[in-house]
C-alpha atoms as a PDB file:
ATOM      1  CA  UNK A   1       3.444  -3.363   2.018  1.00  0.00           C
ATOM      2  CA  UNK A   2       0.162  -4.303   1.652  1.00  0.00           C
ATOM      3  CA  UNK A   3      -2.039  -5.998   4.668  1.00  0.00           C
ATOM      4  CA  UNK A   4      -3.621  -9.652   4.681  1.00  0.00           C
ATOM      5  CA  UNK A   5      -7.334  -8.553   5.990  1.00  0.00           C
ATOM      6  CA  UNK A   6      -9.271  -7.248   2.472  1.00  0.00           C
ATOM      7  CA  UNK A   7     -11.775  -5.197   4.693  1.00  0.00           C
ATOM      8  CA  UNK A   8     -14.192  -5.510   1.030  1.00  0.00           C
ATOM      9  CA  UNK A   9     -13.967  -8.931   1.738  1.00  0.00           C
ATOM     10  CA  UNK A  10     -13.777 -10.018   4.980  1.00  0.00           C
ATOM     11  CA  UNK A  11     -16.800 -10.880   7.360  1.00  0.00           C
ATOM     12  CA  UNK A  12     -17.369  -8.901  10.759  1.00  0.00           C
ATOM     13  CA  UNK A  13     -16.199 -11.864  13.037  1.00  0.00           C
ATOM     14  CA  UNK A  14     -12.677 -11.391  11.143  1.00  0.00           C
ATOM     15  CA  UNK A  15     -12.297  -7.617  11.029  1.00  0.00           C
ATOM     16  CA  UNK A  16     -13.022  -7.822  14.540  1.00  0.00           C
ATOM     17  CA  UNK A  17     -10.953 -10.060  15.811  1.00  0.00           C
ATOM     18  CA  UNK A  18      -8.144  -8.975  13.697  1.00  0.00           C
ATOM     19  CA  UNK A  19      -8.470  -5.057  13.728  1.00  0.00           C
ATOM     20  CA  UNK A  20      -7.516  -3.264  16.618  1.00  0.00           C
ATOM     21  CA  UNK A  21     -10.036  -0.907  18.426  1.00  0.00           C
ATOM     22  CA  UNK A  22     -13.312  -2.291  17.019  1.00  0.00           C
ATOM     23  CA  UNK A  23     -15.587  -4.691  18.040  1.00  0.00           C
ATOM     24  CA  UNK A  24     -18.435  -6.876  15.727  1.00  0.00           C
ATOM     25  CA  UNK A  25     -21.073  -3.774  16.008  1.00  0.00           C
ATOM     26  CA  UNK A  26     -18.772  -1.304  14.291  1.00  0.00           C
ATOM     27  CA  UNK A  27     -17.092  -4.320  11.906  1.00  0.00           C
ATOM     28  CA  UNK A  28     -20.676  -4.783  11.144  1.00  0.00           C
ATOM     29  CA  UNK A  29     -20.937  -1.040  10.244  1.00  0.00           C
ATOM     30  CA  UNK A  30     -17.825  -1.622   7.731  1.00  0.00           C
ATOM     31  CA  UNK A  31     -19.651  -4.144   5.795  1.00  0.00           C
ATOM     32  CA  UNK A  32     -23.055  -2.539   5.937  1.00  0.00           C
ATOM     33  CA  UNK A  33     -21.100   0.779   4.430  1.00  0.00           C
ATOM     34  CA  UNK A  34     -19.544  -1.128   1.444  1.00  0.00           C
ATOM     35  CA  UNK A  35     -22.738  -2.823   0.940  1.00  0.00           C
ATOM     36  CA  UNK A  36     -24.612   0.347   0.216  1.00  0.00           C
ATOM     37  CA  UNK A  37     -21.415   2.405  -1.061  1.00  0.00           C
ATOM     38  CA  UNK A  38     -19.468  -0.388  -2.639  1.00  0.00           C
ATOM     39  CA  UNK A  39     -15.913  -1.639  -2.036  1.00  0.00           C
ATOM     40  CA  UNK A  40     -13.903   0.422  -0.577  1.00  0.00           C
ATOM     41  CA  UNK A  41     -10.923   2.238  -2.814  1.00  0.00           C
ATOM     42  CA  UNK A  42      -8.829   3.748  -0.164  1.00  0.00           C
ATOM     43  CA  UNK A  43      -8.277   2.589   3.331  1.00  0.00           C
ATOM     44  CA  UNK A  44      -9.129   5.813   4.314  1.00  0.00           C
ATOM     45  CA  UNK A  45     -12.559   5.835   3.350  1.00  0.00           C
ATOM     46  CA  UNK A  46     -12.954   3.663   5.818  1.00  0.00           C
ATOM     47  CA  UNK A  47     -13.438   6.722   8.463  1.00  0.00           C
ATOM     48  CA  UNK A  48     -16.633   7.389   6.537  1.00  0.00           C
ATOM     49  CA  UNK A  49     -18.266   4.437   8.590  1.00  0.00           C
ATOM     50  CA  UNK A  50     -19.670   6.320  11.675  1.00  0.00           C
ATOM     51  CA  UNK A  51     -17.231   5.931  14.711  1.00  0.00           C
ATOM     52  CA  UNK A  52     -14.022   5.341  12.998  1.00  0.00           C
ATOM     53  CA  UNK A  53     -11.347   8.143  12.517  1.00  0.00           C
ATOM     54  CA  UNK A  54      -7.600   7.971  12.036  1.00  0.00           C
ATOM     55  CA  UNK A  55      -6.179   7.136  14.946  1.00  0.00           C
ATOM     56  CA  UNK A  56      -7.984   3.089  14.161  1.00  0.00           C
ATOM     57  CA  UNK A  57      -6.321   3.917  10.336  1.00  0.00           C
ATOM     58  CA  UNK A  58      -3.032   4.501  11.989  1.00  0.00           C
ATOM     59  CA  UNK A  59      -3.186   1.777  14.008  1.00  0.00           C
ATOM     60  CA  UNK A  60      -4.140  -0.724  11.238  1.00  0.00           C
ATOM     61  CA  UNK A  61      -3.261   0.252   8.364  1.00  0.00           C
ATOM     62  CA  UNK A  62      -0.606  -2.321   8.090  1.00  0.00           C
ATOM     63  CA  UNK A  63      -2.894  -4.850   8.440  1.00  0.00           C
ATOM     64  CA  UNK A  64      -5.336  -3.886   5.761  1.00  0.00           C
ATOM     65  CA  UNK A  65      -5.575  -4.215   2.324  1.00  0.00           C
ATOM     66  CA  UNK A  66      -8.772  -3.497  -0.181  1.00  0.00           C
END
């Protein structure tokens, strides 16, 4: 099923207190991405923010929606 943290939505205190392996700096980097790019689509597109690959997805995934 689908996660309760909308990571197009959500600030960086919240995605980093609720994700697992990141702190504000690279939460920060998630919502500076979307702003340029736009809301995210997939939660994979999420390892297009620098510093994130798929061992975070893995360990989130269940947490996230979009």
């Amino acid at each position: 099923g689908k996660g309760s943290l909308n990571i197009n939505i959500a600030n960086a205190e919240e995605l980093a207190k609720e994700l697992n392996g990141i702190g504000v700096k690279k939460a920060q980097a998630i919502i500076e991405y979307r702003e340029k790019y736009g809301p995210f689509t997939a939660i994979e597109q999420l390892q297009e923010v620098q510093g994130i690959g798929p061992i975070f997805i893995e360990k989130n995934r269940n947490k996230l929606t979009y």
